[in-house]
C-alpha atoms as a PDB file:
ATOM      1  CA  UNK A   1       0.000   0.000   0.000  1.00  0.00           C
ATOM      2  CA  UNK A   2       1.381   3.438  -0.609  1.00  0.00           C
ATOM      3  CA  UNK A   3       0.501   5.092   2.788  1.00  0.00           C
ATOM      4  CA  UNK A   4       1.164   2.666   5.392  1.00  0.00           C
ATOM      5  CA  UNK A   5       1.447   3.674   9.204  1.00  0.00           C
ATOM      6  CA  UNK A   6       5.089   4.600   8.679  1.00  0.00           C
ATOM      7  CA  UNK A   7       4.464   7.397   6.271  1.00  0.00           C
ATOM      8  CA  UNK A   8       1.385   8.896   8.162  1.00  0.00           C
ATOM      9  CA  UNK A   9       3.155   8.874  11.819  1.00  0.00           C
ATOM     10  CA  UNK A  10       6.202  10.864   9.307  1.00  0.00           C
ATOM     11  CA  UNK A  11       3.570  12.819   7.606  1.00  0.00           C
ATOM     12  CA  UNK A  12       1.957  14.009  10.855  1.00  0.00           C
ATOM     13  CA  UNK A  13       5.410  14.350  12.900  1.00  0.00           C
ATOM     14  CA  UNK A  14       6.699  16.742  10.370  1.00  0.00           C
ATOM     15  CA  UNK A  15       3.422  19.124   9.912  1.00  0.00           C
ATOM     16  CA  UNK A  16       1.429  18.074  12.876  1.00  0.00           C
ATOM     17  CA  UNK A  17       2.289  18.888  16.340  1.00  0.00           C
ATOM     18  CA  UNK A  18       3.560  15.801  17.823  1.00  0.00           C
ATOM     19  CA  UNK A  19       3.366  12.171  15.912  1.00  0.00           C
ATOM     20  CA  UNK A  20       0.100  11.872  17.800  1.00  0.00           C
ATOM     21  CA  UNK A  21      -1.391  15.003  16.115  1.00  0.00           C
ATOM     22  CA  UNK A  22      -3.887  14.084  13.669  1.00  0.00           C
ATOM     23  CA  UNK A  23      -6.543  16.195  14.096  1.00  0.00           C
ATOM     24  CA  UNK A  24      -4.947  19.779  13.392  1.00  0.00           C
ATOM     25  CA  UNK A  25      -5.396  21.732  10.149  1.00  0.00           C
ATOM     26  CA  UNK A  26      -1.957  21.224   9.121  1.00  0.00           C
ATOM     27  CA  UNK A  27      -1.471  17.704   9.493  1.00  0.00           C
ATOM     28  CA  UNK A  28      -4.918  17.032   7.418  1.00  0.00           C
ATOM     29  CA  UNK A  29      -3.532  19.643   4.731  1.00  0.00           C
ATOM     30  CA  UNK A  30      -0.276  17.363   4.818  1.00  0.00           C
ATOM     31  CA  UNK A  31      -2.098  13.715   4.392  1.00  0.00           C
ATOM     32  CA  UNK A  32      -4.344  15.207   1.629  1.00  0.00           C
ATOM     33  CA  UNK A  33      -1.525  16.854  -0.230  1.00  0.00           C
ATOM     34  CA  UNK A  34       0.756  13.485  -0.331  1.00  0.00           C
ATOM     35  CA  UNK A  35      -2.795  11.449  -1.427  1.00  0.00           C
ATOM     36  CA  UNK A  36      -3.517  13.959  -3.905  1.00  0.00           C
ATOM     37  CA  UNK A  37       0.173  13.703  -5.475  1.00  0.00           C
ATOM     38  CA  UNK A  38      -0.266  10.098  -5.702  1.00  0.00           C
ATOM     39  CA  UNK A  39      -3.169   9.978  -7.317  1.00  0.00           C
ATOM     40  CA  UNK A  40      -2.315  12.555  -9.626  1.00  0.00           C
ATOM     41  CA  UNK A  41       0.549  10.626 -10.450  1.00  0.00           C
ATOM     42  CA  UNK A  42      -1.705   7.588 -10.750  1.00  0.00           C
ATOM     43  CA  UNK A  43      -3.843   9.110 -13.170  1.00  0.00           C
ATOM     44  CA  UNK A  44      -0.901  10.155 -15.388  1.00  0.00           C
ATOM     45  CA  UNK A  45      -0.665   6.557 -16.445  1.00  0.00           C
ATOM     46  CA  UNK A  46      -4.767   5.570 -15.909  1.00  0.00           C
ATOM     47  CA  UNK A  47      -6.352   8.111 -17.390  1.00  0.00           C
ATOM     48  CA  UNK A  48      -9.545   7.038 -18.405  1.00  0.00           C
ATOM     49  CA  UNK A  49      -9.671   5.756 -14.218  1.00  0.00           C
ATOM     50  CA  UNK A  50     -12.830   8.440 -13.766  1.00  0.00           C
ATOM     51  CA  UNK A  51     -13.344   7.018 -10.265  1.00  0.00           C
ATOM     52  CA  UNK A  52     -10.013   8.183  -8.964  1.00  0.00           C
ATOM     53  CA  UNK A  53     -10.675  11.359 -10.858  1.00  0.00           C
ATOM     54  CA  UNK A  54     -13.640  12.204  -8.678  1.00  0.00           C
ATOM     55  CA  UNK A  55     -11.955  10.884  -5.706  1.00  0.00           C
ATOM     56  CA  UNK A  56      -8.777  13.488  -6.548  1.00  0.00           C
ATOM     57  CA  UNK A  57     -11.444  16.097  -7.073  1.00  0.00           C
ATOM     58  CA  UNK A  58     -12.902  15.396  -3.289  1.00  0.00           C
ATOM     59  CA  UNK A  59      -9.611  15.369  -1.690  1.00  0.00           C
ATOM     60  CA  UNK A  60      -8.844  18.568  -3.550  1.00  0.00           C
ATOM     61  CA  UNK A  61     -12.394  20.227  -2.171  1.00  0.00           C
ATOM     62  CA  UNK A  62     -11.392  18.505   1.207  1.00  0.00           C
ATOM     63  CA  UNK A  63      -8.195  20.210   1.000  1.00  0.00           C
ATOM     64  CA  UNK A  64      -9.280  23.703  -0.496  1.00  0.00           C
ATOM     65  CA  UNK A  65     -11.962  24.054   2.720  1.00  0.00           C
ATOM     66  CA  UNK A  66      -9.721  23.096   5.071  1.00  0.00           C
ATOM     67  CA  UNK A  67      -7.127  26.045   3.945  1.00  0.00           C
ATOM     68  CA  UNK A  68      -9.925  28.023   3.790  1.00  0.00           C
ATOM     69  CA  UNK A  69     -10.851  27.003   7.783  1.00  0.00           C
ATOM     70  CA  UNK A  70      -7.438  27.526   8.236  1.00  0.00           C
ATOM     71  CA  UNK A  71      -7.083  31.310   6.621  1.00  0.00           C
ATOM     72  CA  UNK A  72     -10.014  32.253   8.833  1.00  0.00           C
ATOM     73  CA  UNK A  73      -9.179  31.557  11.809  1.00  0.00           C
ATOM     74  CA  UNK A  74      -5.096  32.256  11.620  1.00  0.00           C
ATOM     75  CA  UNK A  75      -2.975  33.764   8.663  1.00  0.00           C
ATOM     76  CA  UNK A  76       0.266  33.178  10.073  1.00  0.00           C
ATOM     77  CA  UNK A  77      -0.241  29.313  10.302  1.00  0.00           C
ATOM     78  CA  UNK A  78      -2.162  29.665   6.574  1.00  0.00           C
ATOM     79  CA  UNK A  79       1.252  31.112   5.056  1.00  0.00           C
ATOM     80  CA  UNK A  80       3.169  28.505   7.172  1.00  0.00           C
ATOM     81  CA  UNK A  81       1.409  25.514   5.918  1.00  0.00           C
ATOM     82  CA  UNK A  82       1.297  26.962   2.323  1.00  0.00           C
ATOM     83  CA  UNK A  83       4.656  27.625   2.017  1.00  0.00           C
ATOM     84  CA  UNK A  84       6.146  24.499   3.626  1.00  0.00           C
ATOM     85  CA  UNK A  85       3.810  22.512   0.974  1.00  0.00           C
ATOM     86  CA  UNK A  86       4.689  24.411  -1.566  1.00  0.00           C
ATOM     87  CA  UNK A  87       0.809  24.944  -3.093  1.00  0.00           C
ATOM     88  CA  UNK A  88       0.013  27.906  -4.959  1.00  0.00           C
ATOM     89  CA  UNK A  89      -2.473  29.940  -3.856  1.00  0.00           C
END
């Protein structure tokens, strides 16, 4: 599998809080950014796949709202996130 308990706890240790941290804004940005990369990638090869499309399209509303949550309610940790991901926006 391509996101095994390994890469989450690293996923969540480096943008989250603690390892632990999976409930923060940045460490959900973090997991969907890595899923949405893979898929993307996925659909490079597969692309007549139209059931991962939609499911890339989710994760990318998913993501978009919870930037949008995030911008809200602090900037600082907006910019952070944004620039440590390296999205545009």
């Amino acid at each position: 599998m391509y996101l095994d308990q390994a890469k989450k706890q690293e996923i969540f240790g480096k943008y989250g809080k603690s390892n632990t941290d999976t409930g923060s804004a940045e460490s959900q940005i973090a997991l969907f950014t890595y899923r949405i990369a893979h898929l993307t990638e996925h659909l490079k090869k597969n692309h007549k796949d139209h059931v991962t499309t939609r499911s890339l399209t989710m994760l990318v509303g998913k993501r978009r709202a919870l930037l949008d949550y995030l911008y809200d309610r602090d900037v600082e940790r907006y910019r952070a996130i944004v620039k440590a991901l390296g999205l545009r926006r």
